[in-house]
Protein backbone atom coordinates (compact mmCIF):
# COMPACT_ATOMS: atom_id res chain seq x y z
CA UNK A 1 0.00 0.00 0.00
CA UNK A 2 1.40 3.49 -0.57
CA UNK A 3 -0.89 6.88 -0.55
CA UNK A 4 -0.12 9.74 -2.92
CA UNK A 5 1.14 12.74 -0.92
CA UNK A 6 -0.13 15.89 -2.53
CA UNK A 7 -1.97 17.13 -5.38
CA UNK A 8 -5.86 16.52 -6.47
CA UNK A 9 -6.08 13.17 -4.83
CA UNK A 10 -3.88 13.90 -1.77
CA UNK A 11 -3.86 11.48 1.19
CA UNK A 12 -5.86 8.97 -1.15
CA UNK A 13 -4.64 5.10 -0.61
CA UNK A 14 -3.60 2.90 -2.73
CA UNK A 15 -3.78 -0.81 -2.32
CA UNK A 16 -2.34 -3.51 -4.65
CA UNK A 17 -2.90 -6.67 -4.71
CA UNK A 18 -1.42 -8.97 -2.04
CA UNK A 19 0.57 -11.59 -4.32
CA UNK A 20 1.88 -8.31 -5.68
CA UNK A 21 6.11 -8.58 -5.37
CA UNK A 22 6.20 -4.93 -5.01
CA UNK A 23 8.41 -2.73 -3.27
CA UNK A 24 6.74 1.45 -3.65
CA UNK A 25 8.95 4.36 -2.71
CA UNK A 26 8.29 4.81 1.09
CA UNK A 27 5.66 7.83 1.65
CA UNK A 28 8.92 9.88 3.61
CA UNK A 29 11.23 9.54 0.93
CA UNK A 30 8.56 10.16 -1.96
CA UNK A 31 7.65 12.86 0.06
CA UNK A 32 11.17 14.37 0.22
CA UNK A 33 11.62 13.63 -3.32
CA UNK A 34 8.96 16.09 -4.54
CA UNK A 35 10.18 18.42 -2.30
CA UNK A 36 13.50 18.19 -4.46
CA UNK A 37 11.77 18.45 -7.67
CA UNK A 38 9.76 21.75 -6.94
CA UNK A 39 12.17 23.66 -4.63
CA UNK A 40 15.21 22.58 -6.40
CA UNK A 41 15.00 22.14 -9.93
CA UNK A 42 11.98 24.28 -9.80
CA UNK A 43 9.86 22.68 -12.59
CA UNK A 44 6.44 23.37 -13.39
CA UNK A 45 5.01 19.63 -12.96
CA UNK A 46 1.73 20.74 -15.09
CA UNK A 47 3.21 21.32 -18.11
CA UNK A 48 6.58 18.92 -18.03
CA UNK A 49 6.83 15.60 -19.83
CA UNK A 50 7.73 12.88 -17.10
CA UNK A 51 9.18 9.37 -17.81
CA UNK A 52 8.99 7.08 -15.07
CA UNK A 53 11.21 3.68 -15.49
CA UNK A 54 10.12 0.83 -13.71
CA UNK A 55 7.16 2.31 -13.01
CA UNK A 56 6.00 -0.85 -10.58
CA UNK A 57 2.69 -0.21 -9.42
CA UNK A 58 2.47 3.48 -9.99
CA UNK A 59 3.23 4.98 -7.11
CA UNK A 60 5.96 8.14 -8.54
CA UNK A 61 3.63 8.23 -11.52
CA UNK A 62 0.45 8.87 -10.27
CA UNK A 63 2.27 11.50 -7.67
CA UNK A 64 2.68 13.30 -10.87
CA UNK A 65 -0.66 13.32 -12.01
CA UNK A 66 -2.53 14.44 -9.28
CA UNK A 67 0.15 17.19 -9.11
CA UNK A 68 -1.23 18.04 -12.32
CA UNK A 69 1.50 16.76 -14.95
CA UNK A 70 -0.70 15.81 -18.00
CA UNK A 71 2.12 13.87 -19.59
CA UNK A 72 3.51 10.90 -17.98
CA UNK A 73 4.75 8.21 -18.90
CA UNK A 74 5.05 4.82 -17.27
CA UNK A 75 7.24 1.76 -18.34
CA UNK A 76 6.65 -1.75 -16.85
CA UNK A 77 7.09 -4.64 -17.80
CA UNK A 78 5.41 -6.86 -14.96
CA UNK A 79 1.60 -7.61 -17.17
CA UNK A 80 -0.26 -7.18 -13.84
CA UNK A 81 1.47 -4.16 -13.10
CA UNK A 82 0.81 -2.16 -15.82
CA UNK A 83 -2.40 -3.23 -15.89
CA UNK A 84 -3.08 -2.22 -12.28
CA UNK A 85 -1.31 1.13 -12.91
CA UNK A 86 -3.71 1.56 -16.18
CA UNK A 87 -6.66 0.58 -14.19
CA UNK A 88 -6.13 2.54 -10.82
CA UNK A 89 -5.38 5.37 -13.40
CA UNK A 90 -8.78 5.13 -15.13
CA UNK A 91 -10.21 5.16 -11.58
CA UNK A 92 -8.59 8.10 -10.56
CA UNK A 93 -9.68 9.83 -13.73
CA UNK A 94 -5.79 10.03 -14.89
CA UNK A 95 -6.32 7.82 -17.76
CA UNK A 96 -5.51 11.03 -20.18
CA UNK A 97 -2.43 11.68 -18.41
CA UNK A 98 -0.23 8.63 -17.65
CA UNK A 99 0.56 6.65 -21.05
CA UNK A 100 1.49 2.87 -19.64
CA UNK A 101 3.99 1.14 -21.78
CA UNK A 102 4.34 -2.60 -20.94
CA UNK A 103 8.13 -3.26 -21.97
CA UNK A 104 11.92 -3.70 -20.58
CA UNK A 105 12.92 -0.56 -19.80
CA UNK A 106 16.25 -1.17 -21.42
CA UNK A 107 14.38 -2.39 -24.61
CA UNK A 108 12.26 0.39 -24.37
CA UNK A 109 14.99 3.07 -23.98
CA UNK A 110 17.18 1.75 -27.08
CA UNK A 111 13.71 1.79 -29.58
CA UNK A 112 12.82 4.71 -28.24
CA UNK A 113 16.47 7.14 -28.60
CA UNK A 114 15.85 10.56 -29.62
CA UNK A 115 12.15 10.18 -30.31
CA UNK A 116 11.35 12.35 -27.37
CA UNK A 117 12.47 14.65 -24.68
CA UNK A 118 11.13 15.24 -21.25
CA UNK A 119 12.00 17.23 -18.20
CA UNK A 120 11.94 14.41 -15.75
CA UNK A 121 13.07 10.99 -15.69
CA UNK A 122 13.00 8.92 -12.45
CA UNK A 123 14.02 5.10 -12.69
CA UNK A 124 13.26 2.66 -9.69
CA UNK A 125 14.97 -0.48 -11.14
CA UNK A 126 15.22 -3.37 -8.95
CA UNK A 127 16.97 -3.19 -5.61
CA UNK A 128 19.22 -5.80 -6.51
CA UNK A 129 20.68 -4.47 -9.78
CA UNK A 130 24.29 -4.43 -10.06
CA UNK A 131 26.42 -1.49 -10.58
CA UNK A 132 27.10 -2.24 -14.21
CA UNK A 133 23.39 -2.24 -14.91
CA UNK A 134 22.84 1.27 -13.29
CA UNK A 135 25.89 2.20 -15.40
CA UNK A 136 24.26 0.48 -18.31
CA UNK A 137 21.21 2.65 -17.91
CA UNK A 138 22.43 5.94 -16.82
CA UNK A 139 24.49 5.94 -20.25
CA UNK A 140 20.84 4.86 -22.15
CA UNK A 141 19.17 8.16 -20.66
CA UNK A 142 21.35 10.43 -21.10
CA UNK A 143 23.39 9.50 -24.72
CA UNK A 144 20.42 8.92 -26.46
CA UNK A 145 18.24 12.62 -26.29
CA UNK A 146 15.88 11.73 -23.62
CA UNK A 147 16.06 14.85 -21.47
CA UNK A 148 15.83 18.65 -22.25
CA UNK A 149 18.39 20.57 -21.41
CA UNK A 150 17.02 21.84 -18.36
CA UNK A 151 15.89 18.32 -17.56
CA UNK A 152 16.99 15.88 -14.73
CA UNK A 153 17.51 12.38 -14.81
CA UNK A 154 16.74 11.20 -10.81
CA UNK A 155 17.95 7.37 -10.29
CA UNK A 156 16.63 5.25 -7.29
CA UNK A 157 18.86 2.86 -5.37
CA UNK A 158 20.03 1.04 -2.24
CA UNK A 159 22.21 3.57 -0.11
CA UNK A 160 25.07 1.17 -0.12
CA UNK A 161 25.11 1.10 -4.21
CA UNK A 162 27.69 4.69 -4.48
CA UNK A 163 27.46 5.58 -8.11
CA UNK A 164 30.12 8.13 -10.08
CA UNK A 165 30.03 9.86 -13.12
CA UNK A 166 30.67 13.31 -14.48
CA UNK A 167 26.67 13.92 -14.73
CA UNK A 168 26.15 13.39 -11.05
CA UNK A 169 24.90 16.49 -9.31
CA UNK A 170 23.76 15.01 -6.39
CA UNK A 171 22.43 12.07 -3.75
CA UNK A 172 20.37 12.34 -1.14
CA UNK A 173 19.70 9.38 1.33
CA UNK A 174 16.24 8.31 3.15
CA UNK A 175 17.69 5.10 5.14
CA UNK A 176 18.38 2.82 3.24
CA UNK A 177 16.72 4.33 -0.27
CA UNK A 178 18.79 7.04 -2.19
CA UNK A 179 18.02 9.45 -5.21
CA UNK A 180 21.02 10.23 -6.89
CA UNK A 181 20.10 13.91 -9.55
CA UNK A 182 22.24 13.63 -12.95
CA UNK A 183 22.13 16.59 -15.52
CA UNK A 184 21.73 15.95 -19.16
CA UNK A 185 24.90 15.77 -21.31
CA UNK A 186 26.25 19.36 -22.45
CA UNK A 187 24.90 19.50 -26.13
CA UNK A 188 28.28 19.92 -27.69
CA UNK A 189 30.07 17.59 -25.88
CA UNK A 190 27.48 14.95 -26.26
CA UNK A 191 28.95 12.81 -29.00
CA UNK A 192 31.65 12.25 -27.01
CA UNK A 193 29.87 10.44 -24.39
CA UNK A 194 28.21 8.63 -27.36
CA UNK A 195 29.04 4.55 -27.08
C-alpha cells in the first residue's frame, strides 16, 4: 500500500494486490523527493513531460498526475502491473495523463532514442541491480536525447550502491533508499559520451 502525498487526490490510498512482489517508494522519501523536484530544480510539474522507469505499481507516476503533470509516462514490464497502474489510473480519472507502456525498460529506452524529450526521468529499477546495470542505464538516458536541457535524470537505489560519473549532481539518502540527480549531457560535448 502506498498513498499519494499531494496534489488533487492527496492522502488517497492505494492498495495492490497482495501476491503483488512490489516494493513502492516509502511515503517519507517520496515525500522528500517532490520536495526536491519543486524547490530545487523548480519545474512546473503541469506542463513537463515525465518518464517514469520501472514504473512498478504506480506509485511516482500517479504523484505526478494528481500534481497536475498531463504527460507521464510509465514503463513496466510486470503484465499485472501495468495493468493495475492503467486501471487505478482510469479510476482516478488520470487515464488522459499517464501513457502505460508494458516493456523492458532497457528495450524500451534503445527503440525509443531521440524520439522524445522530457524534463523528468525517475528510474526505480530493482533493488538488486548491479552497478554495471545502473551504469548500463544511466548511459541509455542520457546518450540517447531523452532529457531537455534543463531536464533531470533522478535514479533510485540502495544507499550502499555509491554511483560516479561526471553527470552526477547530487544524492540524497532516506535510510536505506537514495536518489542520486544527474544533468543531461552538455549538447556539444554529447557525441563524445556517445558509445
Amino acid at each position: 500500500m502506498y498513498r499519494i502525498i499531494s496534489g488533487r487526490w492527496k492522502s488517497k490510498r492505494i492498495s495492490a494486490p497482495k501476491n503483488f512482489e512490489v516494493r513502492p517508494t516509502t511515503d517519507f522519501a517520496k515525500e522528500a523527493l517532490f520536495s526536491i523536484i519543486e524547490n530545487r530544480f523548480s519545474f512546473d510539474i503541469g506542463s513537463s513531460a515525465v518518464l517514469d522507469l520501472f514504473a512498478g505499481i504506480g506509485s511516482i507516476s500517479l504523484e505526478f498526475a494528481s500534481r497536475g503533470c498531463q504527460n507521464v509516462t510509465s514503463v513496466e514490464m510486470n503484465p499485472k502491473h501495468a495493468a493495475f497502474i492503467n486501471s487505478t489510473a482510469a479510476e482516478l480519472d488520470m487515464s488522459l495523463q499517464i501513457n502505460v507502456q508494458r516493456a523492458d525498460v532497457f528495450d524500451y529506452l534503445n527503440k525509443n532514442r531521440n524520439r522524445k524529450l522530457h524534463e523528468i526521468i525517475v528510474a526505480d529499477p530493482p533493488f538488486e541491480t548491479d552497478e554495471k546495470k545502473y551504469n548500463e542505464l544511466i548511459a541509455l538516458v542520457l546518450n540517447n536525447a531523452f532529457l531537455k536541457e534543463n531536464g533531470i535524470f533522478i535514479l533510485e537505489h540502495q544507499s550502499r550502491t555509491k554511483l560516479e560519473h561526471p553527470n552526477l549532481l547530487d544524492t540524497r539518502k532516506y535510510g536505506n533508499v537514495s536518489f542520486s540527480f544527474f544533468k543531461p549531457n552538455e549538447t556539444e560535448t554529447a557525441e563524445s559520451f556517445a558509445d
